[in-house]
N, C-alpha and C. Protein backbone atom coordinates (compact mmCIF):
# COMPACT_ATOMS: atom_id res chain seq x y z
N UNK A 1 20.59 15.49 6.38
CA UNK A 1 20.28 14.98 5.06
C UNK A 1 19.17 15.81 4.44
N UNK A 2 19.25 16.38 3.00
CA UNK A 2 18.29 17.18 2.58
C UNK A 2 17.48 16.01 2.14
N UNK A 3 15.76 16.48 2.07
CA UNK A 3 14.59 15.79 1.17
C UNK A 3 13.90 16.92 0.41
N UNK A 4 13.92 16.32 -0.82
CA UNK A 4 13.09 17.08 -1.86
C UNK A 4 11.73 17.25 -1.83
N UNK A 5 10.94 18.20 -1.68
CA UNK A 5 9.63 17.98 -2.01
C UNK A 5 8.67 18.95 -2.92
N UNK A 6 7.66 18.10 -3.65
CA UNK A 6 7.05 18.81 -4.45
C UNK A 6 5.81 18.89 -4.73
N UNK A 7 4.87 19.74 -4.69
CA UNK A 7 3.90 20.50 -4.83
C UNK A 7 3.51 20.59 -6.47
N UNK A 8 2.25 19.78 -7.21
CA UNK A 8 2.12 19.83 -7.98
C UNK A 8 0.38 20.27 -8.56
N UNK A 9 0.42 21.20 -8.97
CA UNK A 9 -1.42 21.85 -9.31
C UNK A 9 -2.06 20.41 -9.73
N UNK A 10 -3.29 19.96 -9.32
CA UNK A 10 -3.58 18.85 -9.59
C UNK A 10 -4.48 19.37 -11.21
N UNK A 11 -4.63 20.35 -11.40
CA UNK A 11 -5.67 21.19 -12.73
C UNK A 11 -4.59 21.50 -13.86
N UNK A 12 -3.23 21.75 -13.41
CA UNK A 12 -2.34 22.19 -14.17
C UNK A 12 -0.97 21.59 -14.18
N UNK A 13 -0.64 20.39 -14.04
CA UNK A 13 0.69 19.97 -13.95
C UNK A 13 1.83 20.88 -13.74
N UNK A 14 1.75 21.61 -14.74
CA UNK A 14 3.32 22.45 -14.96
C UNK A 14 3.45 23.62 -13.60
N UNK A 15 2.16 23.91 -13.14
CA UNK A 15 2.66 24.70 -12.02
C UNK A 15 2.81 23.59 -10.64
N UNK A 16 4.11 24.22 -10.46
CA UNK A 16 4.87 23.45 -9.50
C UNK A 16 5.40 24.26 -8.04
N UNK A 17 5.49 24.17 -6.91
CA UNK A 17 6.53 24.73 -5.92
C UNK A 17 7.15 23.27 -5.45
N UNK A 18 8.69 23.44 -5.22
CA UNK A 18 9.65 22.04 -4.87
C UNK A 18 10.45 23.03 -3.93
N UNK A 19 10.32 22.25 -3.11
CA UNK A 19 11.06 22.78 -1.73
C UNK A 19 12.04 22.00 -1.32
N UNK A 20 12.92 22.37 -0.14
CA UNK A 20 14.05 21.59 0.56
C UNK A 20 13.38 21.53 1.82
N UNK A 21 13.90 20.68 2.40
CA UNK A 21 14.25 20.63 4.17
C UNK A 21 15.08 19.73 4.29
N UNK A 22 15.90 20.12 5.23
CA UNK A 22 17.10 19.97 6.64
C UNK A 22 16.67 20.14 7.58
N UNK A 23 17.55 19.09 8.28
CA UNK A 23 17.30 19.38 10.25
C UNK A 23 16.02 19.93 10.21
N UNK A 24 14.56 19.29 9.53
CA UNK A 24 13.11 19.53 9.93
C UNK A 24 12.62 20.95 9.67
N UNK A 25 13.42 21.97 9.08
CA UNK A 25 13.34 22.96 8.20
C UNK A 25 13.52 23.63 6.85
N UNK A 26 12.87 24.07 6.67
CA UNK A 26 12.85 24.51 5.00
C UNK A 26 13.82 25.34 4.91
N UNK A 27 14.46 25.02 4.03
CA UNK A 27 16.38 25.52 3.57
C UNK A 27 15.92 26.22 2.00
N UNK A 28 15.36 25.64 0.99
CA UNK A 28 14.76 25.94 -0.27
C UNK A 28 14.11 25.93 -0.71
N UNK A 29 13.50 27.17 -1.32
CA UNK A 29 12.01 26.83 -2.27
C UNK A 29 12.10 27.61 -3.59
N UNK A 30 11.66 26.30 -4.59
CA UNK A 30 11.53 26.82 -5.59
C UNK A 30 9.78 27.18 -6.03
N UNK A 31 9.76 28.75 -6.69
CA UNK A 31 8.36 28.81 -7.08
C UNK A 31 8.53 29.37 -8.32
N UNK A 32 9.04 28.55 -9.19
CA UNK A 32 8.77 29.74 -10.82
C UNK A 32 7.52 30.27 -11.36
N UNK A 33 6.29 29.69 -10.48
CA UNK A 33 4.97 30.69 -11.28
C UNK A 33 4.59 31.65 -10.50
N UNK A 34 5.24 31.82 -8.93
CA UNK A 34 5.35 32.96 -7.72
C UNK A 34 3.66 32.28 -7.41
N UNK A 35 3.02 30.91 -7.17
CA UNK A 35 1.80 30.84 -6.63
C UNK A 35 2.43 31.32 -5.58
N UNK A 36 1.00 31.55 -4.83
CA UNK A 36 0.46 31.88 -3.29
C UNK A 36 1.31 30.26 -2.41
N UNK A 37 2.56 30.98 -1.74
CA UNK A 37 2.86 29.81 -0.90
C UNK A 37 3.26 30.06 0.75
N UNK A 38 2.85 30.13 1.67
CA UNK A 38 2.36 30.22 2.55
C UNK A 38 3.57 30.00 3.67
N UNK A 39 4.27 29.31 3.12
CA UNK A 39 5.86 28.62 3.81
C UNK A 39 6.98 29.86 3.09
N UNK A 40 8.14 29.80 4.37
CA UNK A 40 8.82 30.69 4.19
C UNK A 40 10.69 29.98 4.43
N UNK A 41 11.40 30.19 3.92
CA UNK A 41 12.61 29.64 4.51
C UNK A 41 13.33 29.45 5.75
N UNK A 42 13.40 29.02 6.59
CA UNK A 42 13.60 28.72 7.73
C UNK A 42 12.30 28.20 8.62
N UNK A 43 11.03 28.22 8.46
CA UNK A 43 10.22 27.70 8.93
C UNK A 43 10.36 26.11 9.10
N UNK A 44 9.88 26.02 10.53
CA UNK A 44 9.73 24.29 10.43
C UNK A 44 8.55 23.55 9.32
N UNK A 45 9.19 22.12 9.43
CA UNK A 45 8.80 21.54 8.24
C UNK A 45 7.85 20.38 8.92
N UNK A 46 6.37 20.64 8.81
CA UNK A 46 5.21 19.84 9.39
C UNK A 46 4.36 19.46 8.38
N UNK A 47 3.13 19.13 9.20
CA UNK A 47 1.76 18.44 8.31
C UNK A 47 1.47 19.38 7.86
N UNK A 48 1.83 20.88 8.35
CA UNK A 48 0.78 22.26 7.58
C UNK A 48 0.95 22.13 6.10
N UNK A 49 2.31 21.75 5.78
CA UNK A 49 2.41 21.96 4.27
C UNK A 49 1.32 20.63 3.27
N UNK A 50 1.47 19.38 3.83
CA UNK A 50 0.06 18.57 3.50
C UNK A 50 -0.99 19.20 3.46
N UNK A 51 -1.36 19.73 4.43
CA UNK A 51 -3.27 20.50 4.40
C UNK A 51 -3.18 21.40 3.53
N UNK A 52 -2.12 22.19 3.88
CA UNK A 52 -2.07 23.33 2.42
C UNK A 52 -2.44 22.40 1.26
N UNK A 53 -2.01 21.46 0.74
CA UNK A 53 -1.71 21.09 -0.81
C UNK A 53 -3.28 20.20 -0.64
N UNK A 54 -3.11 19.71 0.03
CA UNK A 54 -4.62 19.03 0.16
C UNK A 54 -6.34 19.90 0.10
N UNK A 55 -6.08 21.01 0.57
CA UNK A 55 -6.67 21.73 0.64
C UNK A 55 -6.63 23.03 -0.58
N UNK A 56 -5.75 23.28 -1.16
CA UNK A 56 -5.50 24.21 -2.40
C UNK A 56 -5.64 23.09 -3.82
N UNK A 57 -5.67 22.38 -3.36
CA UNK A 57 -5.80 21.19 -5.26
C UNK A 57 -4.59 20.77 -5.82
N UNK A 58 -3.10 20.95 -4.33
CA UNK A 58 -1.98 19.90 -4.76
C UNK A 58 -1.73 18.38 -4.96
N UNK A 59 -0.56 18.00 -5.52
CA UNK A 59 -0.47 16.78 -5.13
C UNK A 59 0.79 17.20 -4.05
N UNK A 60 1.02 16.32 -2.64
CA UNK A 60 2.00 16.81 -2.43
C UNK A 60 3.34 15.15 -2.66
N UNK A 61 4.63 15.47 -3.04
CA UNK A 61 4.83 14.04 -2.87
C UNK A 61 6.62 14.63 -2.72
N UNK A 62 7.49 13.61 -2.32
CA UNK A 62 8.74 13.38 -2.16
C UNK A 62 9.10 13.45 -3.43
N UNK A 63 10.66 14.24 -3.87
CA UNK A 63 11.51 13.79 -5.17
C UNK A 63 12.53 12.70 -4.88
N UNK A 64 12.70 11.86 -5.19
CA UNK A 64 13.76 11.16 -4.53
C UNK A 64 14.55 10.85 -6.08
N UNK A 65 16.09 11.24 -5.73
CA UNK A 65 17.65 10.86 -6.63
C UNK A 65 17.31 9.18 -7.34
N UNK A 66 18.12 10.05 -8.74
CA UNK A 66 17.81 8.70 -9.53
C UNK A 66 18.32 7.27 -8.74
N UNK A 67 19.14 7.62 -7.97
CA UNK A 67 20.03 6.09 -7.25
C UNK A 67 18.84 5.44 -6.38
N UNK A 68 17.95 6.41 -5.89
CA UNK A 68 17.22 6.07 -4.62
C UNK A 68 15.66 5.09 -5.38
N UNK A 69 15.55 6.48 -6.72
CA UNK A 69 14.65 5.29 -7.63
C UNK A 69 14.78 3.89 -8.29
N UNK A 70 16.13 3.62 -8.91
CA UNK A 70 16.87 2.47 -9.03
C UNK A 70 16.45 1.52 -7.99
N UNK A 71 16.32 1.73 -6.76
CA UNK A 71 16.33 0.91 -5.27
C UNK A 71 15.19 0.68 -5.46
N UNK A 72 14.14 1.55 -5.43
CA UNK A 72 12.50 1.63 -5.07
C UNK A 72 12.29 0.68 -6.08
N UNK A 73 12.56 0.43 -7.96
CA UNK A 73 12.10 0.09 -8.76
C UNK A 73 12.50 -1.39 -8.26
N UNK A 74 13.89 -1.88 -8.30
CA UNK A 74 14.56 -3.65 -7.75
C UNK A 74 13.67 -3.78 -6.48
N UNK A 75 13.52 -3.28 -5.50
CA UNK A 75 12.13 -3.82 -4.46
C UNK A 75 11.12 -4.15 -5.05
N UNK A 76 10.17 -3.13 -6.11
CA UNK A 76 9.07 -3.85 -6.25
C UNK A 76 9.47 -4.66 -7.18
N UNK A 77 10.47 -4.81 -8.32
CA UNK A 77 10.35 -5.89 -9.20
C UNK A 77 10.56 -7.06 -8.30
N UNK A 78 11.67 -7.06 -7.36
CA UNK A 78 11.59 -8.27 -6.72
C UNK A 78 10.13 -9.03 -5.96
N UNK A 79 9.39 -8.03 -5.39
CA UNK A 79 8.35 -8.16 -4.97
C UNK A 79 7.74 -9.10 -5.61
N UNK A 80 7.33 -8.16 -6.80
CA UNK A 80 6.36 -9.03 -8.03
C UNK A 80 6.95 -10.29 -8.35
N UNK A 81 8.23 -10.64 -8.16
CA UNK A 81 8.76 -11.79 -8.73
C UNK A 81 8.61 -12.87 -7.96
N UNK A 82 7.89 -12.86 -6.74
CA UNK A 82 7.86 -13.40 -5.52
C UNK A 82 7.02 -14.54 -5.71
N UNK A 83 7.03 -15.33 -6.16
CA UNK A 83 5.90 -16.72 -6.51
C UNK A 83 6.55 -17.68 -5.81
N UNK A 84 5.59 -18.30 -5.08
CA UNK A 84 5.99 -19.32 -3.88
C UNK A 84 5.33 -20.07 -4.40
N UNK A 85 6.25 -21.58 -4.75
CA UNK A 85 5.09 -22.71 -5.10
C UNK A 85 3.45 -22.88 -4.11
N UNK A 86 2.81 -23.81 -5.34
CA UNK A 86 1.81 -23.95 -4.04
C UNK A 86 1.39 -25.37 -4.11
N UNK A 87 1.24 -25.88 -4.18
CA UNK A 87 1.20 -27.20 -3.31
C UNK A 87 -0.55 -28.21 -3.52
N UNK A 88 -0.84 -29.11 -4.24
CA UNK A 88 -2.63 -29.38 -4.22
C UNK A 88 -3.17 -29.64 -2.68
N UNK A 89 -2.59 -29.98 -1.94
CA UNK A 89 -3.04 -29.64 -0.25
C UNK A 89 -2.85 -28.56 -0.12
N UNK A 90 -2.49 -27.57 -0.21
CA UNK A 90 -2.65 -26.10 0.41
C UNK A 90 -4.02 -25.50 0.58
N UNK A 91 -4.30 -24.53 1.77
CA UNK A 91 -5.71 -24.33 1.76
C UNK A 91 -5.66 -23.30 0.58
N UNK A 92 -6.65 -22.60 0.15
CA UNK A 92 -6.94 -21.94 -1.04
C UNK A 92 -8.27 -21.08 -0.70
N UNK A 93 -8.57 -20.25 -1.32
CA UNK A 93 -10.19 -19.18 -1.51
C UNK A 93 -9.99 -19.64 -2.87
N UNK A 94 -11.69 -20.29 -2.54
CA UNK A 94 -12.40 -20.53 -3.73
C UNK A 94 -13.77 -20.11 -3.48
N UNK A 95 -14.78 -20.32 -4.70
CA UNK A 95 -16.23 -19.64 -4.83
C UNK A 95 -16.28 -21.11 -4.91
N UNK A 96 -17.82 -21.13 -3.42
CA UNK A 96 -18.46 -22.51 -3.57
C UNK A 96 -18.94 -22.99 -5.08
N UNK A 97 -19.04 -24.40 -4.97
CA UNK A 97 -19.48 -24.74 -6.64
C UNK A 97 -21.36 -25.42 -5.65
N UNK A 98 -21.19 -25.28 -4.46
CA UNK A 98 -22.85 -26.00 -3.90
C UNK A 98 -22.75 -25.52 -3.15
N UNK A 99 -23.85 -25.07 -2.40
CA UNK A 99 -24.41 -24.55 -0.79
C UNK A 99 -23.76 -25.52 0.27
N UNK A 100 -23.35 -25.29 1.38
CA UNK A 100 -22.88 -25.65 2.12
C UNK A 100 -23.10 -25.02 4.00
N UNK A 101 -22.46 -25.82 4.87
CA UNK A 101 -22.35 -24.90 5.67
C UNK A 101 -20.58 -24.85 6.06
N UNK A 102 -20.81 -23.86 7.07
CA UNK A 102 -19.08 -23.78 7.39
C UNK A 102 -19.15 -24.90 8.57
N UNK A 103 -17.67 -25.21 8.26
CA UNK A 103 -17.04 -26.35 9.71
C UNK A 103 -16.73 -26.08 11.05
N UNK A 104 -16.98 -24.81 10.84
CA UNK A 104 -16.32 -24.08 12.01
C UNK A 104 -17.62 -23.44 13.14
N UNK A 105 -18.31 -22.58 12.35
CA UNK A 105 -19.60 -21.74 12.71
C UNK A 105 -20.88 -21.88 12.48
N UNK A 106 -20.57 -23.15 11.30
CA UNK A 106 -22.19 -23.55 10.85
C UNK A 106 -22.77 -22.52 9.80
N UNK A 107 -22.31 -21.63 9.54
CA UNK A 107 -22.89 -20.82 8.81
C UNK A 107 -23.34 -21.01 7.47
N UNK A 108 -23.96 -20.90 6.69
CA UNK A 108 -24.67 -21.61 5.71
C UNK A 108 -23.35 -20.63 4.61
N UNK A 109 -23.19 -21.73 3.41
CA UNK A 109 -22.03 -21.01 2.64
C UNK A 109 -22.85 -21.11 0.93
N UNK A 110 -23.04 -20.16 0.78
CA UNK A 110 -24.54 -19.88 -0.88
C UNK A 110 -23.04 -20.55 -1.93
N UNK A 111 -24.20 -20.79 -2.83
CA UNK A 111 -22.93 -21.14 -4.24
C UNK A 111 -22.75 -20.08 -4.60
N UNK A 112 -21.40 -20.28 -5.24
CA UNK A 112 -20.48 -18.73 -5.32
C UNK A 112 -20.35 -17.68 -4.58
N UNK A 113 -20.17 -18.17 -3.25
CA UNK A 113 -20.07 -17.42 -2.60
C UNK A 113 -17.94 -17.61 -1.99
N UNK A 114 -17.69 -16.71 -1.55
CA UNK A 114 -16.03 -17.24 -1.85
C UNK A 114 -16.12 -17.73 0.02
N UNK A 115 -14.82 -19.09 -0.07
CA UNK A 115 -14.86 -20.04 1.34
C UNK A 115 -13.49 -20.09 1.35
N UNK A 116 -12.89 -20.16 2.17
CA UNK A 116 -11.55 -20.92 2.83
C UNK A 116 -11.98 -22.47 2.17
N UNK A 117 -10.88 -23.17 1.20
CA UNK A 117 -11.19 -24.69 1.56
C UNK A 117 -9.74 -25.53 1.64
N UNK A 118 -9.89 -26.22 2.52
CA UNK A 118 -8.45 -26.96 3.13
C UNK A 118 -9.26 -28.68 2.41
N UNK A 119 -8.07 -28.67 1.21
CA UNK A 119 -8.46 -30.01 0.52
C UNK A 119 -8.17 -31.32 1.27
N UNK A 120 -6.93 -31.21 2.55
CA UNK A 120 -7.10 -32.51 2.71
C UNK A 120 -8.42 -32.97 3.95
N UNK A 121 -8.81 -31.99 4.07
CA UNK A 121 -9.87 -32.50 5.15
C UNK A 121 -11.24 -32.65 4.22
N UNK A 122 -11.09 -31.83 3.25
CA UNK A 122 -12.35 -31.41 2.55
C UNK A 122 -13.50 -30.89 3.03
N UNK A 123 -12.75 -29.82 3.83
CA UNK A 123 -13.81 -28.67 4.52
C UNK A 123 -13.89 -27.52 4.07
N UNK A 124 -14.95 -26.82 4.08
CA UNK A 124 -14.85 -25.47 3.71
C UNK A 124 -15.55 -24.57 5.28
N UNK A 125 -14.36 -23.89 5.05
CA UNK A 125 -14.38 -22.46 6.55
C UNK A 125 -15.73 -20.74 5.39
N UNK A 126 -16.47 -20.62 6.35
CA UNK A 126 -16.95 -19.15 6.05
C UNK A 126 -15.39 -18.14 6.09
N UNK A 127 -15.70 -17.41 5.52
CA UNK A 127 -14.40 -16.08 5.94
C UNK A 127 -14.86 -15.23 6.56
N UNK A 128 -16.12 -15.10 7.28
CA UNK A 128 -16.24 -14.46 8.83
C UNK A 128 -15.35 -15.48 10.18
N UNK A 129 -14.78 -16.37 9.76
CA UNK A 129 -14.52 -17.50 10.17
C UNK A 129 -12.95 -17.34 11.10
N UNK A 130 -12.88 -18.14 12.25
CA UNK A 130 -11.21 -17.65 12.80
C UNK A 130 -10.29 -18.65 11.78
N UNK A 131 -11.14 -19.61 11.44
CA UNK A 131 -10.03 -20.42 10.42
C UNK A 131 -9.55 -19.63 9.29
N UNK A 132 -10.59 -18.68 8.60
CA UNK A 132 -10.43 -17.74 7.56
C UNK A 132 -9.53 -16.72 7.64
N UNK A 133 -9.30 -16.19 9.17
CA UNK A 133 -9.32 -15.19 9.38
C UNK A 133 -7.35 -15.73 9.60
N UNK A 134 -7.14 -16.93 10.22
CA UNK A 134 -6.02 -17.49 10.28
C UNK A 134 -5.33 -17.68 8.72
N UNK A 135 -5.93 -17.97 8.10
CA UNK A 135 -5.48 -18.49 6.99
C UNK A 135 -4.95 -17.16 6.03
N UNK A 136 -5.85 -16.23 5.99
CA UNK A 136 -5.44 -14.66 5.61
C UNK A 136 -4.03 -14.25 5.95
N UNK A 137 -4.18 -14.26 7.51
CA UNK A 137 -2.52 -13.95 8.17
C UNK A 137 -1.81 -14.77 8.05
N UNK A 138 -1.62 -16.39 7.22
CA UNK A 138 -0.80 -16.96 6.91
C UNK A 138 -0.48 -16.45 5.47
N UNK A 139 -1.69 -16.24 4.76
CA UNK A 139 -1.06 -16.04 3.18
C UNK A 139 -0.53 -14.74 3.16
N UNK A 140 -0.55 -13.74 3.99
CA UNK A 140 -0.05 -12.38 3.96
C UNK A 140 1.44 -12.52 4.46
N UNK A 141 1.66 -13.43 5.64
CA UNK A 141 2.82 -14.02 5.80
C UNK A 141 3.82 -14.29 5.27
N UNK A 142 3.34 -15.49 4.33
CA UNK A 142 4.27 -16.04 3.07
C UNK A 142 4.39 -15.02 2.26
N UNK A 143 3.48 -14.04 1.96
CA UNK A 143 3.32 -12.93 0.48
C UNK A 143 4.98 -12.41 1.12
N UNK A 144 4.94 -11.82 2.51
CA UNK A 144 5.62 -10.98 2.93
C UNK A 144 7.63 -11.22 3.01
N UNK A 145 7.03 -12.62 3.79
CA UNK A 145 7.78 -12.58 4.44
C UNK A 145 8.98 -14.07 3.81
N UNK A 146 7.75 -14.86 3.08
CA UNK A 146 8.12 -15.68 2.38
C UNK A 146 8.09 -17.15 3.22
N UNK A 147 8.70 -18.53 2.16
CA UNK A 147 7.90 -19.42 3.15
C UNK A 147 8.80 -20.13 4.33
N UNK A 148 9.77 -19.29 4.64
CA UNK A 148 10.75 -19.75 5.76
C UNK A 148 10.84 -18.86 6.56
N UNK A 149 9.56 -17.85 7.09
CA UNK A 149 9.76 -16.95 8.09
C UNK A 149 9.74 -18.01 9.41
């Protein structure tokens, strides 16, 4: 399977090198301004070409076929579309409205300072906290994975 890639002057947009690779070697390169490019056709296809571009003032990035962008764009719209009810018992991050301490560690919690708070107990967790720290990997969970993983 060929991948496109392209090399873009981060000072000058329009100068460009876009290359091919196959089977982990460079098959094509295009250079219409003849920069200084260091890769040759048939060479294997590694991180050198990153440090090059990283190191000369490229951007380096993938071209990918309009079909493949179509795909990329319906993932993230679906993504974004992703709103999971939420529930007035659900725990939540909020900014204390009073000083407090945590339930967990004792730790003293300043106003406005942001807490884990689980309404039906009516506690508030620090977020140095394992309750905090639980509650994170649940909401990253649901973000992810949604609420019937």
């Amino acid at each position: 399977m060929k991948q496109k890639y392209r090399l873009t002057k981060e000072v000058n947009p329009r100068v460009t090198v876009t290359f091919v690779v196959q089977g982990g070697r460079i098959v094509e390169i295009e250079n219409p301004f003849n920069v200084r490019f260091p890769f040759s056709i048939g060479q294997p296809f590694n991180r050198g070409v990153e440090t090059f571009a990283g190191v000369n003032g490229y951007r380096f990035e993938r071209v990918f076929k309009e079909e493949q962008m179509s795909q990329i764009k319906e993932l993230k719209d679906c993504l974004q579309e992703r709103r999971f009810a939420s529930y007035k018992e659900d725990p939540k991050v909020i900014k204390a409205k009073y000083a407090t301490t945590c339930a967990e560690t004792g730790q003293p919690i300043k106003k406005g300072q942001e807490c884990v708070y689980y309404p039906r107990s009516k506690k508030c967790f620090h977020m140095d906290s394992k309750t905090a720290a639980d509650f994170r990997s649940w909401q990253f969970d649901v973000g992810v994975l949604g609420h019937n993983y």
